[in-house]
PDB file of N, CA and C in Angstrom:
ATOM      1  N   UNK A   1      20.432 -29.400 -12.885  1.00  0.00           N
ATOM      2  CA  UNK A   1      20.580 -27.971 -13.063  1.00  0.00           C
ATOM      3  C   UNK A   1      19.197 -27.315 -13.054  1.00  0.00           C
ATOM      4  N   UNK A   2      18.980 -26.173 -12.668  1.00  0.00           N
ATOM      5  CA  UNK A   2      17.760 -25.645 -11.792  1.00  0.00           C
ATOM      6  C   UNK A   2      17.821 -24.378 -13.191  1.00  0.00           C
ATOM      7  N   UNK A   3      16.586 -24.735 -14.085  1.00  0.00           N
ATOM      8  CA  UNK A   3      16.422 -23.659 -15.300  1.00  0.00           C
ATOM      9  C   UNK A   3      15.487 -22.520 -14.749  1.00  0.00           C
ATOM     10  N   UNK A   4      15.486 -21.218 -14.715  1.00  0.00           N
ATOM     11  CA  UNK A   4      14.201 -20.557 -14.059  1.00  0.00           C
ATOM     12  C   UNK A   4      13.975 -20.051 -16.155  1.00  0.00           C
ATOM     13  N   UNK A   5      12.280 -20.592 -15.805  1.00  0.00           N
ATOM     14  CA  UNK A   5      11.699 -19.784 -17.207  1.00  0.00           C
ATOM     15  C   UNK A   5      11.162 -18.299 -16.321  1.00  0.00           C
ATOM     16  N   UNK A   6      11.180 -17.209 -18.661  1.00  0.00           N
ATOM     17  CA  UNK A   6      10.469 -16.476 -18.126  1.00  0.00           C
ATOM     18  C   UNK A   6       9.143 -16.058 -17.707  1.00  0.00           C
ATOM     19  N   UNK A   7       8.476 -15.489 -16.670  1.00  0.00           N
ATOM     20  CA  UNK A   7       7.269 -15.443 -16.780  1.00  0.00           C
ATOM     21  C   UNK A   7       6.533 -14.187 -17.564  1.00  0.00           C
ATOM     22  N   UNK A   8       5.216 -14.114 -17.426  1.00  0.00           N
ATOM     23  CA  UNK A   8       4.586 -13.311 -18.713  1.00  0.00           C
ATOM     24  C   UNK A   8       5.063 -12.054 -18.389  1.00  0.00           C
ATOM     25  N   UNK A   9       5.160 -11.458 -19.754  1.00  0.00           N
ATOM     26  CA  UNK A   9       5.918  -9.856 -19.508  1.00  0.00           C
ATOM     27  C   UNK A   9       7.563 -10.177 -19.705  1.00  0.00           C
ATOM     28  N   UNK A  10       8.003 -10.965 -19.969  1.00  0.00           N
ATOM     29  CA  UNK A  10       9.477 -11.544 -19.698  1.00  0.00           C
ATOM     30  C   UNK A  10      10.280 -11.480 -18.373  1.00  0.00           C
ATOM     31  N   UNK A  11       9.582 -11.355 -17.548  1.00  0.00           N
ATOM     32  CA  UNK A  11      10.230 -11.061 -15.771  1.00  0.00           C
ATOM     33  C   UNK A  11      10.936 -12.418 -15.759  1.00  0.00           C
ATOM     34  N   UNK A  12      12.264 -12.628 -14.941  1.00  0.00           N
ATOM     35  CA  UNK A  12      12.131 -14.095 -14.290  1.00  0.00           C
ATOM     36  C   UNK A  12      11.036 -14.490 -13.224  1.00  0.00           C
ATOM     37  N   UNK A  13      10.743 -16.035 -12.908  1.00  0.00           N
ATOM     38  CA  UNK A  13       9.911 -16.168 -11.559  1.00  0.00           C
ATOM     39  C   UNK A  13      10.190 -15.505 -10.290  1.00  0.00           C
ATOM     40  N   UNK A  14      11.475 -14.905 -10.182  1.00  0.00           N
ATOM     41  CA  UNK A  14      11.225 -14.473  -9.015  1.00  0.00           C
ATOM     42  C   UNK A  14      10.560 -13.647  -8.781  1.00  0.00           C
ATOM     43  N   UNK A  15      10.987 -12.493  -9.739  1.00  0.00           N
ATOM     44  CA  UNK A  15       9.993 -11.213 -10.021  1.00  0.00           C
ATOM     45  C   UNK A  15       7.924 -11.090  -9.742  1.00  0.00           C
ATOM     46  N   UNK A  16       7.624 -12.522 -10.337  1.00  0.00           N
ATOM     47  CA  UNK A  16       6.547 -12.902  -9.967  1.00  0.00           C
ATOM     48  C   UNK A  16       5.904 -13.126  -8.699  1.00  0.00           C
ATOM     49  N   UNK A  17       6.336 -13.953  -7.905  1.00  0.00           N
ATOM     50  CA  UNK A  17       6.398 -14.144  -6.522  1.00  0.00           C
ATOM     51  C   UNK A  17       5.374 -13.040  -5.710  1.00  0.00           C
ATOM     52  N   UNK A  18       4.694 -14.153  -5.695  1.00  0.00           N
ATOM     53  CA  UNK A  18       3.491 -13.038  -4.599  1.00  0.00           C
ATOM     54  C   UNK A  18       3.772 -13.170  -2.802  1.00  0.00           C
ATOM     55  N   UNK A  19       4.332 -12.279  -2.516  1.00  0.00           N
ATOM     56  CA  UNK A  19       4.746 -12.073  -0.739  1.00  0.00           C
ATOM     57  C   UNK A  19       3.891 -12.081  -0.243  1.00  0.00           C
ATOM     58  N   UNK A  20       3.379 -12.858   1.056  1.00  0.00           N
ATOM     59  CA  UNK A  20       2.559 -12.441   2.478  1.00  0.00           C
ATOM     60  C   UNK A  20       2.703 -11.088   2.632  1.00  0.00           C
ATOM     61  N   UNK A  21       1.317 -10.567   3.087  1.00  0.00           N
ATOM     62  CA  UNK A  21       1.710  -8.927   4.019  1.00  0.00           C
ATOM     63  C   UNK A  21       3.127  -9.010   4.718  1.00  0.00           C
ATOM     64  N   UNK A  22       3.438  -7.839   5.045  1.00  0.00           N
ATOM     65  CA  UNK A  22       4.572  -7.397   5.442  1.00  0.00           C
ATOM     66  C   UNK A  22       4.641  -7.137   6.907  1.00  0.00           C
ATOM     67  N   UNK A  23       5.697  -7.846   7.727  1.00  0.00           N
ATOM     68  CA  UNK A  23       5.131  -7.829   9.049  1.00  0.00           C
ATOM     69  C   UNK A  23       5.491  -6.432   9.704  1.00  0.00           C
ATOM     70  N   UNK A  24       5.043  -6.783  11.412  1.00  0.00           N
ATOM     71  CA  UNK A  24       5.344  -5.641  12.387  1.00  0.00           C
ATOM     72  C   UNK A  24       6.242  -5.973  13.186  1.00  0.00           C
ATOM     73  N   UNK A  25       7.238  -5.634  13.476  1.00  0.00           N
ATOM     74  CA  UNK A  25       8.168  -6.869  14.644  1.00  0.00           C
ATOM     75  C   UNK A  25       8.779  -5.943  15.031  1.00  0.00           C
ATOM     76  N   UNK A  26       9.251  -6.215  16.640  1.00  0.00           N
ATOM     77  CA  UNK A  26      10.285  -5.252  17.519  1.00  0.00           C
ATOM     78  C   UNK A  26      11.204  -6.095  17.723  1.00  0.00           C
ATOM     79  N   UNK A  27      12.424  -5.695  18.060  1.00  0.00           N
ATOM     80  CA  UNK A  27      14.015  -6.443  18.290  1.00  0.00           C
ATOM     81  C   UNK A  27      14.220  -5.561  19.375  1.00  0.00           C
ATOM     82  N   UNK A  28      14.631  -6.762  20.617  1.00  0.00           N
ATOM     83  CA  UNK A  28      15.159  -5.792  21.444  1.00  0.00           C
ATOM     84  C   UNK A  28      16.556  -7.061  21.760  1.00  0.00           C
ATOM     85  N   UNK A  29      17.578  -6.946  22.471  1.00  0.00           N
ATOM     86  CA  UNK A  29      18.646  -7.409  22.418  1.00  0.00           C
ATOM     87  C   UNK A  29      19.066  -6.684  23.365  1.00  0.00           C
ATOM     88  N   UNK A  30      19.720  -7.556  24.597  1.00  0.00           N
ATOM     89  CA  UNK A  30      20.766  -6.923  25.835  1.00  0.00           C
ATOM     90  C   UNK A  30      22.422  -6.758  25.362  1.00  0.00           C
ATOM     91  N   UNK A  31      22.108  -5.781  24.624  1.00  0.00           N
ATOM     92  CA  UNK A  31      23.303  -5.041  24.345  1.00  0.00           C
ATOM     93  C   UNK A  31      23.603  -3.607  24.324  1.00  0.00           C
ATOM     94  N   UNK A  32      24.497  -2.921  24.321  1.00  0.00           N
ATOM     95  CA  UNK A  32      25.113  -1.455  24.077  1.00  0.00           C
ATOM     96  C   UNK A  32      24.826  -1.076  22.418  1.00  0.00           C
ATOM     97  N   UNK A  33      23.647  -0.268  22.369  1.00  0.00           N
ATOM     98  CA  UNK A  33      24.039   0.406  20.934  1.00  0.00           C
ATOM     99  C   UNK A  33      25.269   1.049  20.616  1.00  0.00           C
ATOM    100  N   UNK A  34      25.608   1.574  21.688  1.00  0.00           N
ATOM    101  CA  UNK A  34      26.242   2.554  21.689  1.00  0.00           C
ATOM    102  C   UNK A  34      28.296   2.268  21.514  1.00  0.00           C
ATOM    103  N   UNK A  35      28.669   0.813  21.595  1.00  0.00           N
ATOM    104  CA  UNK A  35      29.483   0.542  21.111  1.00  0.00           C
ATOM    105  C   UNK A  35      29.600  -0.422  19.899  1.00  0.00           C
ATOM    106  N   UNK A  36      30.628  -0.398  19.381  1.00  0.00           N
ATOM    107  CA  UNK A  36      30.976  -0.728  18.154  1.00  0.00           C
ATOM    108  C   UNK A  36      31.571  -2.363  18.440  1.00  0.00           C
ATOM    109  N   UNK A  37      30.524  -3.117  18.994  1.00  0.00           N
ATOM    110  CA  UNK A  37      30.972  -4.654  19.299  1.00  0.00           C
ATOM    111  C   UNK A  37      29.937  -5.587  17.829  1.00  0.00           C
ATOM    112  N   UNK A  38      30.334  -6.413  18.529  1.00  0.00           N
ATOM    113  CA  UNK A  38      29.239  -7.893  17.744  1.00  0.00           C
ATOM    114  C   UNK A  38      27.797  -8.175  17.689  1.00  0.00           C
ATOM    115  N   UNK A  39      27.652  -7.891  18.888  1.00  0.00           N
ATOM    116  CA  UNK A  39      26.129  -7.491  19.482  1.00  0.00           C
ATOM    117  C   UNK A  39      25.499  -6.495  18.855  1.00  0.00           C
ATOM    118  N   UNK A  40      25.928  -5.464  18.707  1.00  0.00           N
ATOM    119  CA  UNK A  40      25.097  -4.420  18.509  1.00  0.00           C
ATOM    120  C   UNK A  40      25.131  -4.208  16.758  1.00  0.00           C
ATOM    121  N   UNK A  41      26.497  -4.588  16.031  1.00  0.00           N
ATOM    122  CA  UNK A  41      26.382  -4.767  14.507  1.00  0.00           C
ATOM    123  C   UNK A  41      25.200  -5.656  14.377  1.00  0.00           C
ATOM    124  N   UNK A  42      25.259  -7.107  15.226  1.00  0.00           N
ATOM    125  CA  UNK A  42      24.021  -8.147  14.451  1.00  0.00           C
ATOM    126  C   UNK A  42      22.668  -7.379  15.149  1.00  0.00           C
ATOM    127  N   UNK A  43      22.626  -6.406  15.900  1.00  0.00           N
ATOM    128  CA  UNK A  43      21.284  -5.960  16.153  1.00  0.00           C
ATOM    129  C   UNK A  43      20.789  -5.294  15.172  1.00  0.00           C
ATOM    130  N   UNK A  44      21.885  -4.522  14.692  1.00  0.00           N
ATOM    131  CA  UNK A  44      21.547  -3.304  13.518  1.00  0.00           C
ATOM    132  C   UNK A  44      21.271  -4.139  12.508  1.00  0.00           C
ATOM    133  N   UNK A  45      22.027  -5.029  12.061  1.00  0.00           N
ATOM    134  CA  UNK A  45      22.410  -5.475  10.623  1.00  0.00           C
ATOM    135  C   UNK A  45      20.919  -6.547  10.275  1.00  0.00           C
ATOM    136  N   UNK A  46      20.055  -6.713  11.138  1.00  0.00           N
ATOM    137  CA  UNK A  46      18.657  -7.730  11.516  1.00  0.00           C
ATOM    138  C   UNK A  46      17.783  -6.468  11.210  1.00  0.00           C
ATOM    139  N   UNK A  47      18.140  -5.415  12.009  1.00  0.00           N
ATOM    140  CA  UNK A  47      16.873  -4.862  11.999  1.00  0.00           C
ATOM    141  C   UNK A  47      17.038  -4.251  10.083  1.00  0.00           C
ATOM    142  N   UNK A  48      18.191  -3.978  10.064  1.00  0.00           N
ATOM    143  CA  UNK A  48      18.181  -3.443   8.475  1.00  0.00           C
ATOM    144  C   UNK A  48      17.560  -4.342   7.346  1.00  0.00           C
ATOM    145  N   UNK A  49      18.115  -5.323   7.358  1.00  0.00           N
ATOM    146  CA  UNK A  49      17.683  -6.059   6.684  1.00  0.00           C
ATOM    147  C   UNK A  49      16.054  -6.972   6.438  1.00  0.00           C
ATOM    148  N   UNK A  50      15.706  -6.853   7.878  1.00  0.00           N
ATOM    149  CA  UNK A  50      14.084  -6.888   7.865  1.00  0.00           C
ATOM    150  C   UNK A  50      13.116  -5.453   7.636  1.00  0.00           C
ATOM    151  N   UNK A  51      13.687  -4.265   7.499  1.00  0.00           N
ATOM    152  CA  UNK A  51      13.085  -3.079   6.970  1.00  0.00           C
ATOM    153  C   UNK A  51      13.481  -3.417   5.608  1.00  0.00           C
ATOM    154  N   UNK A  52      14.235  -3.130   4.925  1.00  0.00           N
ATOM    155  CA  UNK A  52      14.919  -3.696   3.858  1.00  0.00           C
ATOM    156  C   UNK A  52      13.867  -3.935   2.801  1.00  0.00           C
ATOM    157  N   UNK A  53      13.793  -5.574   3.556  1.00  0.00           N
ATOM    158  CA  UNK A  53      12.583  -6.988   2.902  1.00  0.00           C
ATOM    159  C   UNK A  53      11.374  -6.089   2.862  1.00  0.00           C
ATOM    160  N   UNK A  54      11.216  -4.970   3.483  1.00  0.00           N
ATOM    161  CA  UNK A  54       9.392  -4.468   3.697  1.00  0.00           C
ATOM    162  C   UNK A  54       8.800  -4.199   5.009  1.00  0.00           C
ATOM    163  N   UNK A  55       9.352  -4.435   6.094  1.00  0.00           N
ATOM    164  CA  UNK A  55       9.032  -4.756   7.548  1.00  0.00           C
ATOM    165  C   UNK A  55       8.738  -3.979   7.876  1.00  0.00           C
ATOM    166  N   UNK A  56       7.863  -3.330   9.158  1.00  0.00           N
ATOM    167  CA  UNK A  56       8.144  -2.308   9.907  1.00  0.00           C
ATOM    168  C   UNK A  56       8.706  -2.624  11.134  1.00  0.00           C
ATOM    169  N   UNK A  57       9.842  -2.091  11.525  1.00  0.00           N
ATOM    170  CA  UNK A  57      10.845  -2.440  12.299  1.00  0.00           C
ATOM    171  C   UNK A  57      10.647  -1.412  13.466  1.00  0.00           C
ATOM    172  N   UNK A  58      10.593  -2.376  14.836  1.00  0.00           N
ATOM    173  CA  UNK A  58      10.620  -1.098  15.937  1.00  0.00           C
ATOM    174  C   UNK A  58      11.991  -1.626  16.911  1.00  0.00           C
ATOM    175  N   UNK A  59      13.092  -1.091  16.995  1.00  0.00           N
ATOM    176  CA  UNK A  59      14.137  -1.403  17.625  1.00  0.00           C
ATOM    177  C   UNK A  59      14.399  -0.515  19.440  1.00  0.00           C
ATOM    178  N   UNK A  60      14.100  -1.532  20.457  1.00  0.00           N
ATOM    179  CA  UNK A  60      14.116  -1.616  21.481  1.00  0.00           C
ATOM    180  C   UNK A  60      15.517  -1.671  21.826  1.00  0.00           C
ATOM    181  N   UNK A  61      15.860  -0.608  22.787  1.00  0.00           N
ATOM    182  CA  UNK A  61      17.496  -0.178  22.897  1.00  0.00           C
ATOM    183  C   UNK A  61      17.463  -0.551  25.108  1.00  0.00           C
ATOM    184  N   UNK A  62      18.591  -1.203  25.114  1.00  0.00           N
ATOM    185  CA  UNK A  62      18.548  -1.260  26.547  1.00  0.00           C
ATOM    186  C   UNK A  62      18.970   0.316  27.157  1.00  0.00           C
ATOM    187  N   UNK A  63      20.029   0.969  26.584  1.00  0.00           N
ATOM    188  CA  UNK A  63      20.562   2.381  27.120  1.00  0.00           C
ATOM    189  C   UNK A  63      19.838   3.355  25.837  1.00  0.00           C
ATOM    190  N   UNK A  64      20.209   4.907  26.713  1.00  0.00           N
ATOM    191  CA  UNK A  64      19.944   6.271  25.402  1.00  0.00           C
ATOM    192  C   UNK A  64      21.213   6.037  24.652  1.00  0.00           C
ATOM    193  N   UNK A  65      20.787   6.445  23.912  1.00  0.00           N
ATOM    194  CA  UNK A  65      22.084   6.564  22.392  1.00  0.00           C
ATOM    195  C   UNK A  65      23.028   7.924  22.748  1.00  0.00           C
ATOM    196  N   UNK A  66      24.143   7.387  22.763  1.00  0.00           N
ATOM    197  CA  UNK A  66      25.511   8.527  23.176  1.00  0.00           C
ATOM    198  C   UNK A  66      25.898   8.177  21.953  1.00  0.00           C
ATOM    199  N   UNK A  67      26.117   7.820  21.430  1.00  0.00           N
ATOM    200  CA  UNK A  67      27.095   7.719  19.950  1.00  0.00           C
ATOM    201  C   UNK A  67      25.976   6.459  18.999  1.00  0.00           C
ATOM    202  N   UNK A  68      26.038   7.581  18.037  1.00  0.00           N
ATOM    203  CA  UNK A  68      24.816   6.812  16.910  1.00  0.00           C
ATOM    204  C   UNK A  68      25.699   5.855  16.084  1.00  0.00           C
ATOM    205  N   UNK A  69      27.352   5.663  16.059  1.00  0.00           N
ATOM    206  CA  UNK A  69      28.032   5.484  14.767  1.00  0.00           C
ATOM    207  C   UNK A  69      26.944   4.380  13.941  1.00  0.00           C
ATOM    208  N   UNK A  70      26.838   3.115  15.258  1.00  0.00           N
ATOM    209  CA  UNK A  70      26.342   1.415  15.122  1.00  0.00           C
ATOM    210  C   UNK A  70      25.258   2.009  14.578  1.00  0.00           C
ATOM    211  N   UNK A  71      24.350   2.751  14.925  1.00  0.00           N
ATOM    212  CA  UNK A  71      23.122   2.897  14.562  1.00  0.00           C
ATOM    213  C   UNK A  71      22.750   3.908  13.369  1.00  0.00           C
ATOM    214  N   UNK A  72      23.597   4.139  12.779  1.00  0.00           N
ATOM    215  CA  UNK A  72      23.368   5.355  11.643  1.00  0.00           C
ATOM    216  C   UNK A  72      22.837   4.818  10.589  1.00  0.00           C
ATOM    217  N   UNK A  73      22.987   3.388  10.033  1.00  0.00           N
ATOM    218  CA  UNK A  73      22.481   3.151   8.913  1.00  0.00           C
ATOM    219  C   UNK A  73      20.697   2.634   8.729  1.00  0.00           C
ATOM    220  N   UNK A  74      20.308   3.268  10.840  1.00  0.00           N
ATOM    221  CA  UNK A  74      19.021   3.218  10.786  1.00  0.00           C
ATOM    222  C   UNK A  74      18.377   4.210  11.078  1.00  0.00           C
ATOM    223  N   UNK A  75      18.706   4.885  10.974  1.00  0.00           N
ATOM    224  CA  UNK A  75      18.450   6.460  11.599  1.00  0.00           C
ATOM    225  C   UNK A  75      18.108   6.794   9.777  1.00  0.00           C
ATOM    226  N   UNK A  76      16.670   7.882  10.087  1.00  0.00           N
ATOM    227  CA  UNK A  76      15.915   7.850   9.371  1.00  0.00           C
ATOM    228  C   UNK A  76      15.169   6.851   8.218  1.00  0.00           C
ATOM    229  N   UNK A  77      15.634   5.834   8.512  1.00  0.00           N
ATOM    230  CA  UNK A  77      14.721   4.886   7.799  1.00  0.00           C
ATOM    231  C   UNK A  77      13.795   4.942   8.120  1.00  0.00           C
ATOM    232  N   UNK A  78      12.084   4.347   6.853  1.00  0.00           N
ATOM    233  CA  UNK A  78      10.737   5.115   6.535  1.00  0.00           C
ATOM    234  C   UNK A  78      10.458   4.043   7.808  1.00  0.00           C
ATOM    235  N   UNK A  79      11.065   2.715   7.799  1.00  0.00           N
ATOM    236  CA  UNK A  79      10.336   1.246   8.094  1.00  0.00           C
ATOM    237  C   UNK A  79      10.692   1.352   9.601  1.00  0.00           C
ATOM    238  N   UNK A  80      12.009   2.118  10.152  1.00  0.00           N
ATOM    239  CA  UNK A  80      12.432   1.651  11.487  1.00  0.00           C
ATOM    240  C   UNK A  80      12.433   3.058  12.730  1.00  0.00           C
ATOM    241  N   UNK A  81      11.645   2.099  13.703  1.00  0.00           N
ATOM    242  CA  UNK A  81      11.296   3.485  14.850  1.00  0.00           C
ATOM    243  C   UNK A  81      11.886   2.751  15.581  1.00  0.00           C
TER     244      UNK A  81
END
């Protein structure tokens, strides 16, 4: 069984945890933003989650955006251009 002590200040260790800088990364993926398939959820759902963590996220789109639905939960985020 895996005990986590606390560290100073009473934080758990995770809280402690010193991160590498925070990267720069682009995602691009041959898919349709613009529909509501598999492809384009795991494009979004990558890039969210690596802004998320700290990232700065630059998301490379094969077409212009006709329908944002897939893409709304990145639209205005600080981390993702």
């Amino acid at each position: 069984m895996l005990e986590i002590e606390p560290a100073q200040g009473g934080q758990g260790i995770a809280n402690s945890i010193e991160f590498p800088p925070r990267m720069k990364c682009a995602i691009f993926a041959e898919v349709s933003a613009n529909l509501a398939e598999g492809p384009a959820i795991w494009l979004v759902s990558v890039a969210h989650g690596l802004a998320v963590a700290g990232s700065h996220v630059t998301v490379l789109l094969r077409n212009r955006i006709s329908n944002d639905t897939v893409l709304r939960p990145l639209v205005g985020h600080p981390r993702v251009t």
